[in-house]
Protein backbone atom coordinates (compact mmCIF):
# COMPACT_ATOMS: atom_id res chain seq x y z
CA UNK A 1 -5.98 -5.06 -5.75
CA UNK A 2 -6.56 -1.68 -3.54
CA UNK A 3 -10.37 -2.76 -2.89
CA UNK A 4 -9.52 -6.12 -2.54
CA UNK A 5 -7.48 -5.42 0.09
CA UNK A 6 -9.81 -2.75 1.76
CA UNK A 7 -12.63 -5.51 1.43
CA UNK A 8 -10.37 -7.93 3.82
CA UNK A 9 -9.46 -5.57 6.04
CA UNK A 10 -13.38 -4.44 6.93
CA UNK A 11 -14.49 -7.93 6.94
CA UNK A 12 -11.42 -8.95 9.74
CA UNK A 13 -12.76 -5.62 11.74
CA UNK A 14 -15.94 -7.07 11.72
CA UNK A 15 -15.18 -10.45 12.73
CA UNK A 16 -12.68 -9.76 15.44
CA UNK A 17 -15.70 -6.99 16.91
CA UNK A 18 -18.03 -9.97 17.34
CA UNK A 19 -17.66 -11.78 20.63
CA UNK A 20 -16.97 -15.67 20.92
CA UNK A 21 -20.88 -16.58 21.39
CA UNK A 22 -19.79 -19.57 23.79
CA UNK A 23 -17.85 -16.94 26.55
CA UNK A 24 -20.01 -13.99 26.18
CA UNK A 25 -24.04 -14.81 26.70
CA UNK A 26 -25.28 -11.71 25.69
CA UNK A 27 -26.76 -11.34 22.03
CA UNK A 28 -24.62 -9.60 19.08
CA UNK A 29 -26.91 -8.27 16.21
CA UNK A 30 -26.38 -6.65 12.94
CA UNK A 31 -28.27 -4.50 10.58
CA UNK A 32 -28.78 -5.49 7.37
CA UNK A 33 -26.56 -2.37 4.94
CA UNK A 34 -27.33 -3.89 1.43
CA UNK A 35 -29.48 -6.11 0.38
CA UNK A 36 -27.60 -9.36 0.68
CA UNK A 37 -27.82 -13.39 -0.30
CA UNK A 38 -28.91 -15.53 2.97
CA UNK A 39 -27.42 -19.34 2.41
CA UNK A 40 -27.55 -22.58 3.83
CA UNK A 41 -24.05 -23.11 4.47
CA UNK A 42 -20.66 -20.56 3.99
CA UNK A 43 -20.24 -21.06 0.02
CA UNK A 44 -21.26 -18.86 -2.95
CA UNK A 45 -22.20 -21.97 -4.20
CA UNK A 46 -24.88 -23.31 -1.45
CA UNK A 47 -28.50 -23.28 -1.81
CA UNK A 48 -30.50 -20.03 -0.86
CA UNK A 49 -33.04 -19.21 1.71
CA UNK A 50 -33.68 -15.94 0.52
CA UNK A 51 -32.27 -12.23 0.39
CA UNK A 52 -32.52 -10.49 3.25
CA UNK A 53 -33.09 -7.06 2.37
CA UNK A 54 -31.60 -3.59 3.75
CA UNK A 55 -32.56 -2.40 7.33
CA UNK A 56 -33.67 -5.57 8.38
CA UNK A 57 -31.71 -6.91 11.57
CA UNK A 58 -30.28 -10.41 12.37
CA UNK A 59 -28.35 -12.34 15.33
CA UNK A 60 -24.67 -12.69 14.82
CA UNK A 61 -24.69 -16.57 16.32
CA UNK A 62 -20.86 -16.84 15.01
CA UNK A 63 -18.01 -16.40 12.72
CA UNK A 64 -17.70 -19.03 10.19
CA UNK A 65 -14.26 -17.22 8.93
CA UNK A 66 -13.41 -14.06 7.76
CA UNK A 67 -15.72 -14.01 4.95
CA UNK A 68 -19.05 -15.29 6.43
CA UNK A 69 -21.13 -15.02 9.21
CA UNK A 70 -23.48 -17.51 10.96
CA UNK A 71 -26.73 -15.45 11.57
CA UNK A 72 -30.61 -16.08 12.48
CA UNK A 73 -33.04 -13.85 10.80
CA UNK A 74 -36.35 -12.48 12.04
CA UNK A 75 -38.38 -15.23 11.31
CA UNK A 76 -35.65 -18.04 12.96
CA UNK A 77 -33.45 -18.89 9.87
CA UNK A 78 -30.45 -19.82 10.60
CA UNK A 79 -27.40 -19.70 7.57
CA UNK A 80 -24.98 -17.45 6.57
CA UNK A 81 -24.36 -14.45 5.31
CA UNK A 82 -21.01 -12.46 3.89
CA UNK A 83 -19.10 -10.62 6.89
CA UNK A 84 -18.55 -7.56 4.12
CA UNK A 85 -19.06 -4.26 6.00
CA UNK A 86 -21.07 -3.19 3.21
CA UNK A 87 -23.86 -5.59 3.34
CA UNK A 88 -23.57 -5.80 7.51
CA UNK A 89 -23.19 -3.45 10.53
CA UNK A 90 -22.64 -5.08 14.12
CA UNK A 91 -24.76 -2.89 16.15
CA UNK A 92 -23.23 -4.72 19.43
CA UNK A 93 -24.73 -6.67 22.19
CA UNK A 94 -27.87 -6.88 24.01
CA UNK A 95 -28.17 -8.73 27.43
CA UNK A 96 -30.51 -11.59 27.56
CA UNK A 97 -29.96 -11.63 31.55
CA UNK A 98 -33.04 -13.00 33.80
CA UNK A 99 -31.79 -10.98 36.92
CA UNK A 100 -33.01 -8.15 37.63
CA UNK A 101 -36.95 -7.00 39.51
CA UNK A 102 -40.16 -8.29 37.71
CA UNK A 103 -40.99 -11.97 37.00
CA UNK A 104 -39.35 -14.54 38.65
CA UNK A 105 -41.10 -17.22 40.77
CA UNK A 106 -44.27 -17.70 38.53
CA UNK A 107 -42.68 -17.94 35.37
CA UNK A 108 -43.98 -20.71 32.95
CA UNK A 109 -42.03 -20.83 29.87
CA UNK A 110 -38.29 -20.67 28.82
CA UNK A 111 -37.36 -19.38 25.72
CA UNK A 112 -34.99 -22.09 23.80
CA UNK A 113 -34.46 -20.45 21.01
CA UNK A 114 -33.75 -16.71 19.85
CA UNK A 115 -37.17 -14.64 18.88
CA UNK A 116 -38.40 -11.38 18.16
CA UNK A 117 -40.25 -10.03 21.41
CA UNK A 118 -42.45 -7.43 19.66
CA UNK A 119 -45.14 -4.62 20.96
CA UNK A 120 -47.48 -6.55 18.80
CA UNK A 121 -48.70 -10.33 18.12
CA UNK A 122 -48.00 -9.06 14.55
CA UNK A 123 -44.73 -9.87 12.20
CA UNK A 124 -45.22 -5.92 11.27
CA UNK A 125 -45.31 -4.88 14.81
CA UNK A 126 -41.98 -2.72 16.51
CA UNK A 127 -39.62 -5.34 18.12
CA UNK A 128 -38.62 -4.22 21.52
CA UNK A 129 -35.60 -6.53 21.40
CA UNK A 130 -34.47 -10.05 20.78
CA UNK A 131 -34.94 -12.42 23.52
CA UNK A 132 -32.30 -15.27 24.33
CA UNK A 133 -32.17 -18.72 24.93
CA UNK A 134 -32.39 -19.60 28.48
CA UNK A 135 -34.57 -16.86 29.67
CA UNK A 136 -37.23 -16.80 31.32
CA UNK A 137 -40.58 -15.68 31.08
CA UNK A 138 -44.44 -15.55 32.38
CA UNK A 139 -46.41 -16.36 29.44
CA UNK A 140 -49.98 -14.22 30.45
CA UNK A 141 -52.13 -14.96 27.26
CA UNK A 142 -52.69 -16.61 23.87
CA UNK A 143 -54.08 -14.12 21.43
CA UNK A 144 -54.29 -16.83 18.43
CA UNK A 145 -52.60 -19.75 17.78
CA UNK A 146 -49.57 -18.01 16.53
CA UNK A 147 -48.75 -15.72 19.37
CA UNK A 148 -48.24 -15.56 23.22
CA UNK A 149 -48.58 -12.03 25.66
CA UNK A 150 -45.23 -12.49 27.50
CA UNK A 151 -43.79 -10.57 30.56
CA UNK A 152 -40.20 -11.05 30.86
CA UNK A 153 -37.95 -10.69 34.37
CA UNK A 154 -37.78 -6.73 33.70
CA UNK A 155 -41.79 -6.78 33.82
CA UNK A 156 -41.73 -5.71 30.15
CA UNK A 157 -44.56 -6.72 27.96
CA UNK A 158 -44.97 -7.75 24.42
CA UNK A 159 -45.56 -11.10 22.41
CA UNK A 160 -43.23 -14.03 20.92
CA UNK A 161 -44.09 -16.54 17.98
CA UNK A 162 -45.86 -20.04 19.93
CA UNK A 163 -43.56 -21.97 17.62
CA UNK A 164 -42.13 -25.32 20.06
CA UNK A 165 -38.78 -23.88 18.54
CA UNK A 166 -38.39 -20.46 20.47
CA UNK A 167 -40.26 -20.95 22.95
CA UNK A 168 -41.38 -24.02 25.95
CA UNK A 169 -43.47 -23.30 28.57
CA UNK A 170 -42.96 -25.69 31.43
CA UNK A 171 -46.20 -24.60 33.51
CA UNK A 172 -50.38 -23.55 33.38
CA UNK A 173 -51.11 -20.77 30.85
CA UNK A 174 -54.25 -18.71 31.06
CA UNK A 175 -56.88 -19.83 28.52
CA UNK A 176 -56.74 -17.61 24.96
CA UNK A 177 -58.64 -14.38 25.17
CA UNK A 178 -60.97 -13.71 22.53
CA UNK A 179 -60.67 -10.14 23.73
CA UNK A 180 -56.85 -9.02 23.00
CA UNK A 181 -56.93 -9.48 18.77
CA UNK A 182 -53.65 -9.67 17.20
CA UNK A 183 -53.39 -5.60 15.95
CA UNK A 184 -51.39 -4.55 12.47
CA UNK A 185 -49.22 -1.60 12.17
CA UNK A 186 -51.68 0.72 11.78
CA UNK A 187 -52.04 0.21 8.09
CA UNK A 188 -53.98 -3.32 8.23
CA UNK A 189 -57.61 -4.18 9.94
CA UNK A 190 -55.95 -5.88 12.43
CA UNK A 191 -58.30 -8.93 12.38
CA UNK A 192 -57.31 -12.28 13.82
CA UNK A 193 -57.78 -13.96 10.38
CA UNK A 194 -55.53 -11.83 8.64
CA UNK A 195 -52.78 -12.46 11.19
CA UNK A 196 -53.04 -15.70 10.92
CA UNK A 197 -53.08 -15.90 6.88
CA UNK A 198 -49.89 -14.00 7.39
CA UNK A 199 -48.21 -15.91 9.92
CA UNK A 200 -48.77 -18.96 8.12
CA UNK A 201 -47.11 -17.71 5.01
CA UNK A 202 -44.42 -16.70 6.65
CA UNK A 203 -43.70 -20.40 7.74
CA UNK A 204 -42.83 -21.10 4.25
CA UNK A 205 -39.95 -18.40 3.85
CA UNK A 206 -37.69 -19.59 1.78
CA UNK A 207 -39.66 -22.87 0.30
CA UNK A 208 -38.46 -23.20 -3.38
CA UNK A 209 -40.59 -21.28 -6.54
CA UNK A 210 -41.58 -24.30 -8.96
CA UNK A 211 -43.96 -22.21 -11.87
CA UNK A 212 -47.57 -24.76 -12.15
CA UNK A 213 -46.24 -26.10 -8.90
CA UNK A 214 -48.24 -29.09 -7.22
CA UNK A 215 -51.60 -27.64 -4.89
CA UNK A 216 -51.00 -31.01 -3.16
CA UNK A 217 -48.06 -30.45 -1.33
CA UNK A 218 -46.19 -27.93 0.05
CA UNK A 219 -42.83 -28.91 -0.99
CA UNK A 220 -42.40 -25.88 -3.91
CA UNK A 221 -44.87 -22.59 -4.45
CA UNK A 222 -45.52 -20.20 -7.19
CA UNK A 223 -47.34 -16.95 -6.68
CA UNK A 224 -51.08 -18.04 -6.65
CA UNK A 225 -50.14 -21.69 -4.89
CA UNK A 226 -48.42 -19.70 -1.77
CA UNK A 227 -51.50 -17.79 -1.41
CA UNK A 228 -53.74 -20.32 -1.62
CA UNK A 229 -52.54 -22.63 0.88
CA UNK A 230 -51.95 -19.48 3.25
CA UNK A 231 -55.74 -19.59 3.39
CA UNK A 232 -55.89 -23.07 3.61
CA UNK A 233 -54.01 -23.45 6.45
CA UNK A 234 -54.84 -20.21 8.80
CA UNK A 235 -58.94 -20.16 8.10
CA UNK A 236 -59.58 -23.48 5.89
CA UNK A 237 -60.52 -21.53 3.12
CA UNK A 238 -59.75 -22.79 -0.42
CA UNK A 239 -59.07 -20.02 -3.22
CA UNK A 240 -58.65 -20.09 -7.03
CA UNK A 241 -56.03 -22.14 -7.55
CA UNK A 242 -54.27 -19.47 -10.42
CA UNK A 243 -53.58 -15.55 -9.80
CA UNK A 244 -56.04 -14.52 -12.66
CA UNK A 245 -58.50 -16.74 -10.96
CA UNK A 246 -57.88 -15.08 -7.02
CA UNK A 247 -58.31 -11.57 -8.85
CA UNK A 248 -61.48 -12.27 -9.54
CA UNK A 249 -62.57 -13.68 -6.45
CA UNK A 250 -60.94 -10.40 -5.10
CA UNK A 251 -63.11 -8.09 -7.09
CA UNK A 252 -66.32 -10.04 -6.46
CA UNK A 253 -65.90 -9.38 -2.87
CA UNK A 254 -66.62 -5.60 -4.09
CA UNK A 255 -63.79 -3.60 -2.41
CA UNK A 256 -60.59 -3.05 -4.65
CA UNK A 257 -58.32 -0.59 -5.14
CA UNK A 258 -55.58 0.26 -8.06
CA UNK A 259 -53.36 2.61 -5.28
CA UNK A 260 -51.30 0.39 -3.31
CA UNK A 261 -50.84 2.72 -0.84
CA UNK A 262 -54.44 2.24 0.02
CA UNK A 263 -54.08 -1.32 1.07
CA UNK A 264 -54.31 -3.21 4.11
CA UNK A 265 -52.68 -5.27 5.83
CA UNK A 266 -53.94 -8.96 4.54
CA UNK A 267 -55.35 -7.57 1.23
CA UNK A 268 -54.10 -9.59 -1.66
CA UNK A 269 -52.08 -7.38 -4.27
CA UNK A 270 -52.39 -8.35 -8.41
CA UNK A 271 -49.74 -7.27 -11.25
CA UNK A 272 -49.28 -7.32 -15.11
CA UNK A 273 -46.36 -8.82 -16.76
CA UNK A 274 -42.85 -7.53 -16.04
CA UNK A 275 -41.77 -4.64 -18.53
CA UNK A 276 -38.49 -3.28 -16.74
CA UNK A 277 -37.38 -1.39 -13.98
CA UNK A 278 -38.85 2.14 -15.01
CA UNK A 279 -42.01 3.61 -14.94
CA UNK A 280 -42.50 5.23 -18.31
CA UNK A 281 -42.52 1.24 -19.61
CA UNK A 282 -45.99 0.84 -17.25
CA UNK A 283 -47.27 3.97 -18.99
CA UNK A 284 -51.31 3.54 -20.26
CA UNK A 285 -51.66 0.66 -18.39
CA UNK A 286 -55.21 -0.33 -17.46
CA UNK A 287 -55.46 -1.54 -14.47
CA UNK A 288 -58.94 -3.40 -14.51
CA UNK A 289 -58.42 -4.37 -17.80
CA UNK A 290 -54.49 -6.32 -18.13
CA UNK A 291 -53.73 -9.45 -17.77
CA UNK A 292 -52.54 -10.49 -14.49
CA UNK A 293 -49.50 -12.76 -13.82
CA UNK A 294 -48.29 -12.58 -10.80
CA UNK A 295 -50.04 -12.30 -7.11
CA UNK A 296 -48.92 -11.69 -3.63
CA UNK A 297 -50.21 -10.90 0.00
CA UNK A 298 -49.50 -7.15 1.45
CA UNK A 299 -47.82 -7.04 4.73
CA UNK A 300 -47.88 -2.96 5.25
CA UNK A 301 -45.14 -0.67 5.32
CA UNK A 302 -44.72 -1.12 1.52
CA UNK A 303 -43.85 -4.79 1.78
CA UNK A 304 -45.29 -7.95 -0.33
CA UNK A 305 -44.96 -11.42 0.52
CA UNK A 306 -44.48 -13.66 -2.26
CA UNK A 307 -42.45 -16.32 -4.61
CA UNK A 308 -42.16 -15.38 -8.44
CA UNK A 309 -38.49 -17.04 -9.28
CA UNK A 310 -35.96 -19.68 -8.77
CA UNK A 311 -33.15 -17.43 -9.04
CA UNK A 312 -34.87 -15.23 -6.34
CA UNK A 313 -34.74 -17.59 -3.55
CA UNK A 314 -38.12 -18.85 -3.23
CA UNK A 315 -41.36 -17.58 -0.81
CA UNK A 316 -39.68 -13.73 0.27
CA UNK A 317 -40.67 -10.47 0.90
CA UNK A 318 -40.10 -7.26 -0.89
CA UNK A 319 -40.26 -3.53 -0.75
CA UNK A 320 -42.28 -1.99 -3.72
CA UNK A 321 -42.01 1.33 -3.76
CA UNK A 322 -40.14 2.78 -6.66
CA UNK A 323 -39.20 -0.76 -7.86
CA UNK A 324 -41.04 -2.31 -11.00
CA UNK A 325 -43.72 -3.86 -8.31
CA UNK A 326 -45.28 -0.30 -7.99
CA UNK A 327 -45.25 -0.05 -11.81
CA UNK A 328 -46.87 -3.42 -12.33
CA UNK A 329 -49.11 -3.39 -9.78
CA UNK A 330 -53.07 -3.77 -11.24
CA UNK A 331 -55.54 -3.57 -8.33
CA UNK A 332 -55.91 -5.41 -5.03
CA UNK A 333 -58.15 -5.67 -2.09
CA UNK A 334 -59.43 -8.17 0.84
CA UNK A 335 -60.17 -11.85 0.04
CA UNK A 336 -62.17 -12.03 3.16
């Protein structure tokens, strides 16, 4: 009854910290304490997008009650999440004013949705903040089809998604430059293809894991399907349509490795069956020689996208260090 009671009292602190998002304009986020379960509506029982995992911040759009919170992820999911101090921390409000020296009368774009302005046109790269709905903004390139170069009214620079959903622009844009390539995070190649393999995965967070799923459509994905039509979509290029079958293709290219920590950004990553959560259960494994079941892009910093479950929540991302995705993982390396 004692931690019940402590659990309703932080989750009321929480809510009544957040301001009413229709009388204050400026932008409450949160970081992410605990890995917690990202829903479609406020029930235990509604479908999932996915987890959203520990460090990871998100915009506090409301409070459903005193048990859930309406929030919009990184990549512009919107559902909600539990208001429990232990799986969120408000970290307060940012201001999404337009005032201020800088841009002003040659803007030509208004952002109409929130979106992570970042230092890079990479999903890796630092986010200087989250811009607002209703600012404005001179939009000054097009790297790739996935990115603008923005300037907002402060004169800051950095790069939004090109997705109709965060972003309109309402005048002339320069032609895309050829010369400014999307970069990684120091840990990828940095190449335009590879940014655009990853940002079209990432479009799919969240689409349902259906094992021997259909290559025909995109409504469900297992492992080898997601990365397929990744390629498909971003470069037209048409894998193996099973994992064992992209390893291959992977190792014919030449350039593998069995250290993940030697991967790029882009590379595809292979893995063996699941054995449990602790090393010793990998032990003698052969990396060139087991069977691989399950395949996933690597997105640097020790992350994976991929979709292996049902239960999990679909296409996600991962950490894998010290989990059992270190401990499975077989070899990987550029598809490229």
């Amino acid at each position: 009854m004692k931690r019940t009671l402590m659990y309703l009292l932080a989750a009321v602190m929480v809510w009544v910290s957040i301001p009413n998002s229709q009388a204050d304009a400026a932008v409450t986020t949160g970081s992410i304490q605990s890995g917690v379960i990202f829903r479609k509506s406020p029930s235990a029982s509604a479908s999932i997008i996915r987890m959203i995992s520990k460090g990871e911040e998100v915009v506090v759009l409301a409070t459903h009650n005193s048990y859930w919170l309406q929030v919009q992820d990184v990549y512009g999911s919107i559902g909600y999440i539990s208001s429990g101090s232990k799986y969120i921390r408000i970290n307060g409000s940012s201001s999404g004013s337009t005032g201020g020296s800088g841009v002003t009368s040659d803007n030509n774009a208004t952002i109409v949705g929130s979106v992570s302005f970042r230092t890079k046109p990479a999903t890796s790269a630092t986010r200087i903040r989250f811009m607002t709905k209703g600012e404005k903004v001179k939009v000054t390139g097009k790297p790739n089809a996935y990115w603008y170069a923005v300037t907002d009214s402060k004169g800051q620079s950095g790069y939004v998604s090109t997705d109709s959903k965060y972003i309109q622009v309402t005048g002339t844009i320069p032609d895309p430059t050829p010369t400014q390539p999307p970069a990684g995070n120091g840990t990828g190649n940095g190449t335009t293809q590879v940014e655009s393999i990853i940002a079209a995965g990432m479009k799919y967070l969240g689409t349902p894991y259906e094992y021997g799923s259909s290559r025909d459509n995109t409504n469900t994905f297992d492992c080898s399907d997601l990365i397929r039509q990744m390629f498909k979509d971003a470069i037209g290029v048409t894998l193996p349509a099973d994992s064992r079958g992209q390893g291959q293709y992977v190792r014919d290219k030449g350039a593998i490795t069995t250290d993940w920590k030697q991967l790029k950004r882009g590379d595809l990553m292979f893995f063996m069956d699941y054995k449990g959560t602790n090393s010793s259960s990998y032990a003698g494994k052969k990396p060139l020689s087991e069977k691989i079941s399950h395949a996933g892009i690597y997105l640097g910093d020790g992350k994976v996208l991929h979709t292996y479950s049902k239960v999990s929540g679909g296409v996600r991302t991962d950490s894998i260090s010290g989990k059992h995705w270190e401990y499975r993982f077989l070899y990987g390396g550029s598809a490229l």
